[in-house]
N, C-alpha and C. Protein backbone atom coordinates (compact mmCIF):
# COMPACT_ATOMS: atom_id res chain seq x y z
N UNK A 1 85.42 74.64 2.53
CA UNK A 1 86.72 75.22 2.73
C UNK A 1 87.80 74.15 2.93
N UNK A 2 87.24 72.53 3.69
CA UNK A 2 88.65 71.79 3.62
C UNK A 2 89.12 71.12 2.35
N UNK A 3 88.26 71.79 1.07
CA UNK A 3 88.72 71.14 0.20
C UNK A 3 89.75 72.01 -0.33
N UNK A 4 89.27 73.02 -0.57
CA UNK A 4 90.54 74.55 -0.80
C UNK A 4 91.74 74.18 -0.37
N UNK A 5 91.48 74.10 1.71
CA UNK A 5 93.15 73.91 2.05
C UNK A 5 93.71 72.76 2.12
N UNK A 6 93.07 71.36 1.33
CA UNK A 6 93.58 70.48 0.72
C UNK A 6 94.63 70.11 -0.58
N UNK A 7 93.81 71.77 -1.36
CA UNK A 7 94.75 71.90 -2.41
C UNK A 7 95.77 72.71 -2.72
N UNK A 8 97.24 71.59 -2.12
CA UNK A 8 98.50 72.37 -2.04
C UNK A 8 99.51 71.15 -2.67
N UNK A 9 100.91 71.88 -2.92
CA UNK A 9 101.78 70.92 -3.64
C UNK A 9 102.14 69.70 -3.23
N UNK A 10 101.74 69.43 -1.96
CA UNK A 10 102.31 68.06 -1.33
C UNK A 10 100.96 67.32 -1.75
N UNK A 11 99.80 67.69 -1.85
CA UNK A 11 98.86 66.46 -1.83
C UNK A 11 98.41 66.25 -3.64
N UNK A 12 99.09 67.45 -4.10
CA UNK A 12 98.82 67.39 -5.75
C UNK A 12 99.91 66.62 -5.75
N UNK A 13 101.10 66.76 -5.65
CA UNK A 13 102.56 65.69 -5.97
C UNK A 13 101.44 64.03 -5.65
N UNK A 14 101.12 63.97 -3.99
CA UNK A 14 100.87 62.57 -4.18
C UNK A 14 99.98 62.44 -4.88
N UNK A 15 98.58 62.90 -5.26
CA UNK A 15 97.62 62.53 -6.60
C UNK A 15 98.35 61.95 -7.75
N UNK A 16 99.51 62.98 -8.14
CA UNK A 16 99.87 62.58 -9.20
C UNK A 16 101.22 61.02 -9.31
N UNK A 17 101.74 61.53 -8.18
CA UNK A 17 102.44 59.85 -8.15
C UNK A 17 101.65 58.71 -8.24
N UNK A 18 100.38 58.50 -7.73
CA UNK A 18 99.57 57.61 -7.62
C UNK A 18 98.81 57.53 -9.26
N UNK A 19 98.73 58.40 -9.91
CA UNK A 19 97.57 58.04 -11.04
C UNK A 19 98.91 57.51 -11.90
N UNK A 20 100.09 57.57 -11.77
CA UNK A 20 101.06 57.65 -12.67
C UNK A 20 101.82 56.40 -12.28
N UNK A 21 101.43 55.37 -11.29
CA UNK A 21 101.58 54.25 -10.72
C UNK A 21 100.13 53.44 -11.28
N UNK A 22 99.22 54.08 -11.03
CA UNK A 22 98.12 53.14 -11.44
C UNK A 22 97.97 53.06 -13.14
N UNK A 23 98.19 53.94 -13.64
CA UNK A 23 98.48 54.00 -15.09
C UNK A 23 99.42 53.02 -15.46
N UNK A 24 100.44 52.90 -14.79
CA UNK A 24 101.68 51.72 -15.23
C UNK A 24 101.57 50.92 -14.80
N UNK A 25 101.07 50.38 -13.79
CA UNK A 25 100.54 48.85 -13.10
C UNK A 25 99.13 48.38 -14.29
N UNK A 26 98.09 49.55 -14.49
CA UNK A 26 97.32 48.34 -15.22
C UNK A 26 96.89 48.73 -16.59
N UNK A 27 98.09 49.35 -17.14
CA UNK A 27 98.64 49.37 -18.66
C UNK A 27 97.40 50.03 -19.20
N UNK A 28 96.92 50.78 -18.48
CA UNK A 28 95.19 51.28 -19.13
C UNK A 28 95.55 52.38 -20.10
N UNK A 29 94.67 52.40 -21.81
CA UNK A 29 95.21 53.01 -22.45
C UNK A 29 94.32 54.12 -21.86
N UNK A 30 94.05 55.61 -22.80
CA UNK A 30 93.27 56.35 -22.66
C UNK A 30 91.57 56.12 -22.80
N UNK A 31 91.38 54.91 -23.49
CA UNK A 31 89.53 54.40 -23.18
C UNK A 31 89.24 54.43 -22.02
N UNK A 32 90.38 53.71 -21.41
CA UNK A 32 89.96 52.70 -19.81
C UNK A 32 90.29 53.42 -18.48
N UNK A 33 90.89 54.89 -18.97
CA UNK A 33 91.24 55.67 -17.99
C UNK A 33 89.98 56.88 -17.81
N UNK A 34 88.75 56.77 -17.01
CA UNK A 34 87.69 57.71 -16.75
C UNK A 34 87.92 58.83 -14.91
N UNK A 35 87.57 59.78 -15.50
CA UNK A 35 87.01 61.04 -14.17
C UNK A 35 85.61 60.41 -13.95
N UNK A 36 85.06 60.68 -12.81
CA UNK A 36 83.92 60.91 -12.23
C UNK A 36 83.94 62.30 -11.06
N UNK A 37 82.91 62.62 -12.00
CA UNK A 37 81.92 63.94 -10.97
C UNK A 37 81.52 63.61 -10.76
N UNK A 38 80.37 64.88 -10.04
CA UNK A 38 79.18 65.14 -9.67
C UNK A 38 78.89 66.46 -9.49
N UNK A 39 78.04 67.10 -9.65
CA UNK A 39 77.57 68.52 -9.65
C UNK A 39 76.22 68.77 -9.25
N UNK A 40 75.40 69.44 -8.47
CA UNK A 40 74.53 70.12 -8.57
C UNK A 40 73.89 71.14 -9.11
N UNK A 41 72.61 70.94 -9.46
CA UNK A 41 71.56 72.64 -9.64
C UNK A 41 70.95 72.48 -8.87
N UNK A 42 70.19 73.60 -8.93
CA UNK A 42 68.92 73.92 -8.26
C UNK A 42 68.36 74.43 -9.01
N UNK A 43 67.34 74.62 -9.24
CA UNK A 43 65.98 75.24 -10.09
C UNK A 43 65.63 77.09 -9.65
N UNK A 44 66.93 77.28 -9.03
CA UNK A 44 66.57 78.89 -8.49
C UNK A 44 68.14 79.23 -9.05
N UNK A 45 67.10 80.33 -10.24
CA UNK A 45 68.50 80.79 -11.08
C UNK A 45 69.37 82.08 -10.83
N UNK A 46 68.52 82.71 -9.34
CA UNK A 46 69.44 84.17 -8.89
C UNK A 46 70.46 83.71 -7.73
N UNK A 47 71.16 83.81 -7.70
CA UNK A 47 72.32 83.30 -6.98
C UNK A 47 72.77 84.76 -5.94
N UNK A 48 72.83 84.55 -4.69
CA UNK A 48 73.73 86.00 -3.78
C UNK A 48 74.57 86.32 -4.23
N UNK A 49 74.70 87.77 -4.01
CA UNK A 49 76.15 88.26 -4.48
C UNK A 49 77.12 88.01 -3.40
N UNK A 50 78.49 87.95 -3.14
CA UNK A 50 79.02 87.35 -2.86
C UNK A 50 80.52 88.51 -2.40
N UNK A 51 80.68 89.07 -1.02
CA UNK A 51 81.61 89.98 -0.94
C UNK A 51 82.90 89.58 -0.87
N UNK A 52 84.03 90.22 -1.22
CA UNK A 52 85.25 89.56 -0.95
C UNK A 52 86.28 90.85 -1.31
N UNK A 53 87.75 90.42 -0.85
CA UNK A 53 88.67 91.77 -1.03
C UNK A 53 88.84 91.86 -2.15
N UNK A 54 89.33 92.68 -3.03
CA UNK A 54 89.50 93.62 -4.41
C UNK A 54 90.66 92.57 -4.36
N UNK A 55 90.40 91.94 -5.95
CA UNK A 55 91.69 90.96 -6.39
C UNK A 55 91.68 89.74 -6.35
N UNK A 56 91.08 89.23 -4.93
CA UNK A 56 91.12 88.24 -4.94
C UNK A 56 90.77 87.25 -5.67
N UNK A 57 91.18 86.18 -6.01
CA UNK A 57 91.47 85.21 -7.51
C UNK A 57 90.25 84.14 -7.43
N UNK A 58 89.74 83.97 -6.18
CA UNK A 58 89.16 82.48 -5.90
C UNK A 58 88.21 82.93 -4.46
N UNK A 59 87.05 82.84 -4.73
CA UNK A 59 86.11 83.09 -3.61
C UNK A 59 85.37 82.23 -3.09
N UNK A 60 85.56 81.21 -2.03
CA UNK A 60 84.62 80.29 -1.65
C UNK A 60 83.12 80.76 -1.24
N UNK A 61 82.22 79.32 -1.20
CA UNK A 61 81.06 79.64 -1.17
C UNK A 61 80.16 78.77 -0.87
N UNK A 62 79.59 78.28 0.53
CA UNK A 62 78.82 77.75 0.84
C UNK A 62 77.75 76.91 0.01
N UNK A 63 77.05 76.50 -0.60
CA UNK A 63 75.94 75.86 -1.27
C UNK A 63 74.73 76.17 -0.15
N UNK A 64 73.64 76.53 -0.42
CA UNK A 64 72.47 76.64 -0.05
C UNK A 64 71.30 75.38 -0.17
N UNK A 65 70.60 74.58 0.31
CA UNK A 65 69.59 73.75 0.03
C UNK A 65 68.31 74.63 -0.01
N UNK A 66 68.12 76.07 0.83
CA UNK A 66 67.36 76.66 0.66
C UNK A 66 66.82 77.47 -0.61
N UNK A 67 67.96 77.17 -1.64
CA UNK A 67 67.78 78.20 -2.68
C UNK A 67 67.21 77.10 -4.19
N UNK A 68 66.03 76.83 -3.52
CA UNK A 68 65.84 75.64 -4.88
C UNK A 68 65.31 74.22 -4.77
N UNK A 69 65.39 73.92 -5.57
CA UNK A 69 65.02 72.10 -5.37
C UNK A 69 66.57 71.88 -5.94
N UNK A 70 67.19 70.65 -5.51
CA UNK A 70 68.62 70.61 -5.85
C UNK A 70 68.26 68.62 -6.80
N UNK A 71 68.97 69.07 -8.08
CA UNK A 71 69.30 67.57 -8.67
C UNK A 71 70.77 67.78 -9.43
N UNK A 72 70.86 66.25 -8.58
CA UNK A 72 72.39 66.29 -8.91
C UNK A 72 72.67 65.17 -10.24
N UNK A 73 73.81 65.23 -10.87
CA UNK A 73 74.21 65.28 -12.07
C UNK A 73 75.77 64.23 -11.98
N UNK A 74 75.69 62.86 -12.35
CA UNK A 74 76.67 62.60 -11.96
C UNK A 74 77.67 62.11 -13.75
N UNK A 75 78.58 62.18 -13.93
CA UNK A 75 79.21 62.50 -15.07
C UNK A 75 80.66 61.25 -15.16
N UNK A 76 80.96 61.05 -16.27
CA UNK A 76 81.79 59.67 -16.51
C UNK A 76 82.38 60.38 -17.67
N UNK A 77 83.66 60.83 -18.05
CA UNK A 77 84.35 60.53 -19.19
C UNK A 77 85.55 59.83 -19.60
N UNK A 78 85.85 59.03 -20.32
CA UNK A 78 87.02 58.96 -20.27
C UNK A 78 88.59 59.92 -20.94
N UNK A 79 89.53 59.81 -20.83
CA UNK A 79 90.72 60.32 -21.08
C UNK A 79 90.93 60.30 -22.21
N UNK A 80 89.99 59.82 -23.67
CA UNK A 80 90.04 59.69 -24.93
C UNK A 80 88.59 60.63 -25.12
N UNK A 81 87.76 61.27 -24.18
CA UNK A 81 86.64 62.02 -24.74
C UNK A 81 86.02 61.34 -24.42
N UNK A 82 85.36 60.09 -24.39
CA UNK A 82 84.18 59.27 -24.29
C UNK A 82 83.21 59.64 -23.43
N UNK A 83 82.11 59.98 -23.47
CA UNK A 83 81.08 60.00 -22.14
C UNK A 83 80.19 58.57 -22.15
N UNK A 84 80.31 58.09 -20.77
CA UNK A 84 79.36 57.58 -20.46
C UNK A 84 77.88 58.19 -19.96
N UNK A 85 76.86 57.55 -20.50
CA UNK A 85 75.43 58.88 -20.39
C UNK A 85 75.63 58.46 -18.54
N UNK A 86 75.15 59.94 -18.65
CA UNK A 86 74.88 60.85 -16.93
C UNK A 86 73.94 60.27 -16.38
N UNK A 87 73.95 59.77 -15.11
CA UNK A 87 73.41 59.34 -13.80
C UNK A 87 72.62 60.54 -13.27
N UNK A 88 71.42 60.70 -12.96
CA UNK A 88 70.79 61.82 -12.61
C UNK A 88 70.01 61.96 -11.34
N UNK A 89 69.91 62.50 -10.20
CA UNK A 89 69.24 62.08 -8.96
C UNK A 89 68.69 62.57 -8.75
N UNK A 90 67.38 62.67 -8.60
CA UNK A 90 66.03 64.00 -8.18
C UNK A 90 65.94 64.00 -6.61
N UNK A 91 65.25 64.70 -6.73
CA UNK A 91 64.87 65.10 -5.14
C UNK A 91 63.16 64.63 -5.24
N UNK A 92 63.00 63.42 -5.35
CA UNK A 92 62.03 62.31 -5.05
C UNK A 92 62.04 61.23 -4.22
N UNK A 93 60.93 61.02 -3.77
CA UNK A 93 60.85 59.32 -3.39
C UNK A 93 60.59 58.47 -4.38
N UNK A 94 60.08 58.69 -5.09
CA UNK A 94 59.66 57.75 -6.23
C UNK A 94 60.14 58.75 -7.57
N UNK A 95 60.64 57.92 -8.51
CA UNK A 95 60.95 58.62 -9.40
C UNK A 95 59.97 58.16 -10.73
N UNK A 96 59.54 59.13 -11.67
CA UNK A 96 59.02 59.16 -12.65
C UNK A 96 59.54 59.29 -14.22
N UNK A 97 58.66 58.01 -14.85
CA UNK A 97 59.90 58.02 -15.74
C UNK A 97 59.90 59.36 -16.79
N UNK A 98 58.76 60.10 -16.54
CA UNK A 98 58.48 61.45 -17.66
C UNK A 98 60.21 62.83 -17.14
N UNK A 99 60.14 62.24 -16.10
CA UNK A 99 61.80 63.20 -15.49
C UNK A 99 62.79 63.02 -16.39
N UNK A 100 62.74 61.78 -16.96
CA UNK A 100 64.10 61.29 -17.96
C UNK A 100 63.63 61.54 -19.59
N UNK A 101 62.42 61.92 -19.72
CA UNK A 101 62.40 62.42 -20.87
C UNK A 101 62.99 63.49 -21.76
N UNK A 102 63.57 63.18 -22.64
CA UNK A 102 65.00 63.64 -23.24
C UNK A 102 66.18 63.85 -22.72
N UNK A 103 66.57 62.72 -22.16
CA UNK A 103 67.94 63.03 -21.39
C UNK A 103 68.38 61.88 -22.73
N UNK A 104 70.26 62.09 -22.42
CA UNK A 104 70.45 61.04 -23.16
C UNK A 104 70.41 59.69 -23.12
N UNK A 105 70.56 59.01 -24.04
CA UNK A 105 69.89 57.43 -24.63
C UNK A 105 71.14 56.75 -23.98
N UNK A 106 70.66 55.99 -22.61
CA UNK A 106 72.14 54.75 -22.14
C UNK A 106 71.54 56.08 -20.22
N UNK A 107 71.08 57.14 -20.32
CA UNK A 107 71.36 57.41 -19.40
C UNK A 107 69.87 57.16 -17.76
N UNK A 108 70.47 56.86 -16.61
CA UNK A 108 69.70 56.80 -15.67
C UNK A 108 69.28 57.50 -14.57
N UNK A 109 67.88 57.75 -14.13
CA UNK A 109 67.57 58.55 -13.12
C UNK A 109 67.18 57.86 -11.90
N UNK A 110 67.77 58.70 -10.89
CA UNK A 110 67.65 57.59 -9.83
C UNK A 110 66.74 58.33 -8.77
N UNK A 111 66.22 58.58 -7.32
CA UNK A 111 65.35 59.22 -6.85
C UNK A 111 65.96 59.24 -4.97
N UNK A 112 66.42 60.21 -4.17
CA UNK A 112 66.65 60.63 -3.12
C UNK A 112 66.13 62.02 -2.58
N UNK A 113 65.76 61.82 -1.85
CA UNK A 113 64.62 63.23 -1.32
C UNK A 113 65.34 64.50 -1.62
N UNK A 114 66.22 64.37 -0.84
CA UNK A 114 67.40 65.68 -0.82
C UNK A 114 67.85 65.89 -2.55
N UNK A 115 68.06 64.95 -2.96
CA UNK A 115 68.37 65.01 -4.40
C UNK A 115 70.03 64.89 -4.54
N UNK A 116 70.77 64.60 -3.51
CA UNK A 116 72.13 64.54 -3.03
C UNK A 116 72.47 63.12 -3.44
N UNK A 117 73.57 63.00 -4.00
CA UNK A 117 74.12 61.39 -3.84
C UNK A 117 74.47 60.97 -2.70
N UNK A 118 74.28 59.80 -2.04
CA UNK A 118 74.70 59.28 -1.14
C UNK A 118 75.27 57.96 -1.27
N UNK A 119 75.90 57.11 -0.41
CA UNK A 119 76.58 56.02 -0.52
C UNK A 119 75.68 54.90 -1.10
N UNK A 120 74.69 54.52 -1.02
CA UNK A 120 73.35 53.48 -1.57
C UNK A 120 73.41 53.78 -3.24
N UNK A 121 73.56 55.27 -3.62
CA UNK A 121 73.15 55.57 -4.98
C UNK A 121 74.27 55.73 -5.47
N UNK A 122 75.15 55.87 -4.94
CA UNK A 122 76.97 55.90 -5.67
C UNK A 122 77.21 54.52 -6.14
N UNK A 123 76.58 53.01 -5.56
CA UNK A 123 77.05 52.03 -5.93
C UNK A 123 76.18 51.81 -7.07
N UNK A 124 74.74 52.13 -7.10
CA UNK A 124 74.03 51.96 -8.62
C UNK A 124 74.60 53.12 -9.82
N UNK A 125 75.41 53.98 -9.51
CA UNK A 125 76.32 54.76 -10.24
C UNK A 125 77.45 53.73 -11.07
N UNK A 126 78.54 53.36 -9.73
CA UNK A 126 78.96 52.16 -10.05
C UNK A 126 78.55 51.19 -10.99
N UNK A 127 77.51 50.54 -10.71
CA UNK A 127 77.00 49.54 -11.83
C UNK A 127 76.92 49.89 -12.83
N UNK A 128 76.37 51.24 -13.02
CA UNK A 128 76.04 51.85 -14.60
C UNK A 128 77.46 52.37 -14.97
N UNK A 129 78.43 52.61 -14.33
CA UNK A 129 79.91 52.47 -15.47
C UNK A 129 80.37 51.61 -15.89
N UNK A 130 80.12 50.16 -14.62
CA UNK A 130 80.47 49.01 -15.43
C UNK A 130 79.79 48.57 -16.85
N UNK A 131 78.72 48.82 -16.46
CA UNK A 131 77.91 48.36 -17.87
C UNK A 131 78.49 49.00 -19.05
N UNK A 132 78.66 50.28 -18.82
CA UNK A 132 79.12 51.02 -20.05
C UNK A 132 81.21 50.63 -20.21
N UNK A 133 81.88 50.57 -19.14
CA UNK A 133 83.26 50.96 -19.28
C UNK A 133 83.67 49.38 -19.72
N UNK A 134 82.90 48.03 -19.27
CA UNK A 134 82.85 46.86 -19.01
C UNK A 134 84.83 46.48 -19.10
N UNK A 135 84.76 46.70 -17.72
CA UNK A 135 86.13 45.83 -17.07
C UNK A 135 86.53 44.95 -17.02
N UNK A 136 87.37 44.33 -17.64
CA UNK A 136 88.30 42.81 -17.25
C UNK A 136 89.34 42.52 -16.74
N UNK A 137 89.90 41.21 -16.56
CA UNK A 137 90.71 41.32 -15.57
C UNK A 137 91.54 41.77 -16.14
N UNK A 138 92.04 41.24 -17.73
CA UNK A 138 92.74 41.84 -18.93
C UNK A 138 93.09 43.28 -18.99
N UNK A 139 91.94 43.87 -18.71
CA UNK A 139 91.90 45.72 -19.28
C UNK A 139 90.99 46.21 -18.40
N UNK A 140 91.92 46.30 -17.14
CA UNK A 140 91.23 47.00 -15.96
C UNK A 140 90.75 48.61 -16.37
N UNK A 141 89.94 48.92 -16.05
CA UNK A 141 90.27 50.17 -15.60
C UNK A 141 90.35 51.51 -14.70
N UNK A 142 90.88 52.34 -14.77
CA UNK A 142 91.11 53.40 -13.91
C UNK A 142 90.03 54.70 -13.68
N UNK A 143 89.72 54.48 -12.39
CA UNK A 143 88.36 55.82 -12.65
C UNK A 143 88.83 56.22 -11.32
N UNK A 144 88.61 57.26 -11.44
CA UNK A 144 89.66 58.81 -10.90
C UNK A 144 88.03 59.34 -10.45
N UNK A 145 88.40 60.22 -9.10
CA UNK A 145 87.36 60.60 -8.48
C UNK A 145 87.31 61.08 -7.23
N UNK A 146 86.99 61.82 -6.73
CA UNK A 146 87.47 62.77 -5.05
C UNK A 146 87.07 61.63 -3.83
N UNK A 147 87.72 62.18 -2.94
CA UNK A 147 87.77 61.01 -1.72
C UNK A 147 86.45 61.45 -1.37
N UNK A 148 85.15 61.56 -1.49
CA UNK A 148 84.09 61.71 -0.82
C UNK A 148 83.45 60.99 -0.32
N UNK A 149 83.03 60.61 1.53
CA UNK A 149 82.47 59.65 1.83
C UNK A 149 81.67 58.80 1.26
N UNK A 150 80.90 59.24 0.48
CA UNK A 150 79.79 58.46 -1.01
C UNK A 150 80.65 57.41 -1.36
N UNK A 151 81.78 57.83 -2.00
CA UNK A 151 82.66 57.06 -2.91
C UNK A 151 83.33 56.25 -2.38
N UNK A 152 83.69 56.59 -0.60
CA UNK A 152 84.14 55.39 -0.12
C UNK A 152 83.74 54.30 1.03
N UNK A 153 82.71 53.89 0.38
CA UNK A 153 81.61 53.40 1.69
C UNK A 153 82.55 51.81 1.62
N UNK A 154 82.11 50.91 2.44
CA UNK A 154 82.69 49.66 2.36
C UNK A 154 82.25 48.77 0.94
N UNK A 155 80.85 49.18 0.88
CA UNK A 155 80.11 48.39 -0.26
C UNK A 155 80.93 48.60 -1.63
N UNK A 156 81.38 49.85 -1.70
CA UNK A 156 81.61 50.67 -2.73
C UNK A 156 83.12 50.31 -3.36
N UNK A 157 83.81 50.23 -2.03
CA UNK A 157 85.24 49.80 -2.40
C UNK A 157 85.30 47.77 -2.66
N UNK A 158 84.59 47.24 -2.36
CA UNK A 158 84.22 46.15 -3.15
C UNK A 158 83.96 45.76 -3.95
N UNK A 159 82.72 46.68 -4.65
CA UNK A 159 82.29 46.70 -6.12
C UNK A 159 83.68 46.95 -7.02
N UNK A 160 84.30 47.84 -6.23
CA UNK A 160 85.67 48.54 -7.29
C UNK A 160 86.29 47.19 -7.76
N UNK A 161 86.58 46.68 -6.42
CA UNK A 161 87.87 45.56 -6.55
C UNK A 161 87.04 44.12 -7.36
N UNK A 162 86.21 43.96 -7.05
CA UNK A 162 85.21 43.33 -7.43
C UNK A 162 85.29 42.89 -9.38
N UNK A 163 85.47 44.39 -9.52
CA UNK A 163 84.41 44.61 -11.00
C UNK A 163 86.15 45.17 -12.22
N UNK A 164 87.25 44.74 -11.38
CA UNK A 164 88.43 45.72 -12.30
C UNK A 164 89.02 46.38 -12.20
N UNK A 165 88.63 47.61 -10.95
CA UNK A 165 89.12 48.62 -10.85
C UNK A 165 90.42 48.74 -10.87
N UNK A 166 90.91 50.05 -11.14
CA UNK A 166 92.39 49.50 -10.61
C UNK A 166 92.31 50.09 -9.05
């Protein structure tokens, strides 16, 4: 829910002043400008029904860990279409490489019990965009992405500055 009442005109205005500053500071065309997700499944395909008042436009909704084994799905495109192949996290200790069989070619599976990203596996996320987005000091680029503790660990905001980011 604090992401809902996060999203209102004062904090969309500043998102957008800021991508529209970082866009003009490091001249990034549409290649060098990428989103990052992340999403979950679970392997349990009946979902609760879900009550709410007649009309209403937008119904929040808890996530369950009980409803499934959960693997999460982490996603790179850039602003010209491009995907970088998907980062994938099981709900393992050890991961097997028969899990990545037929996923796409460039893409990696990584292994956390919960199957959740956390700050340790966000920075080997990290690495695997550099490899693919490969940053210079020349042609930084811009990767766009929600303030989620994962994303902003100390390690994490180093790698950024580190590797290009803008």
């Amino acid at each position: 829910m604090a992401r809902a009442s996060a999203f209102n005109r004062y904090t969309i205005d500043i998102f957008f002043n800021k991508l529209q500053k970082g866009i003009s500071e490091s001249k990034a065309t549409s290649f060098k400008i990428f989103n990052l997700n992340e999403t979950g499944f679970t392997n349990e395909q009946k979902t609760p029904r879900v009550i709410a008042s007649k009309g209403t436009k937008q119904v929040g909704q808890i996530t369950s860990r009980e409803r499934g084994e959960l693997v999460t799905v982490c996603c790179v495109v850039s602003a010209a279409g491009v995907a970088i192949p998907p980062v994938i996290v099981f709900p393992r200790k050890l991961l097997r490489n028969t899990l990545m069989r037929g996923a796409p070619e460039g893409s990696i599976g990584l292994a956390n019990q919960s199957g959740w990203m956390n700050a340790e596996i966000f920075i080997d996320v990290l690495k695997h965009f550099v490899k693919f987005a490969c940053p210079t000091a020349d042609h930084k680029v811009l990767l766009i992405m929600d303030n989620h503790e994962n994303h902003l660990s100390l390690q994490s905001l180093d790698l950024q500055k580190k590797t290009m980011f803008v």
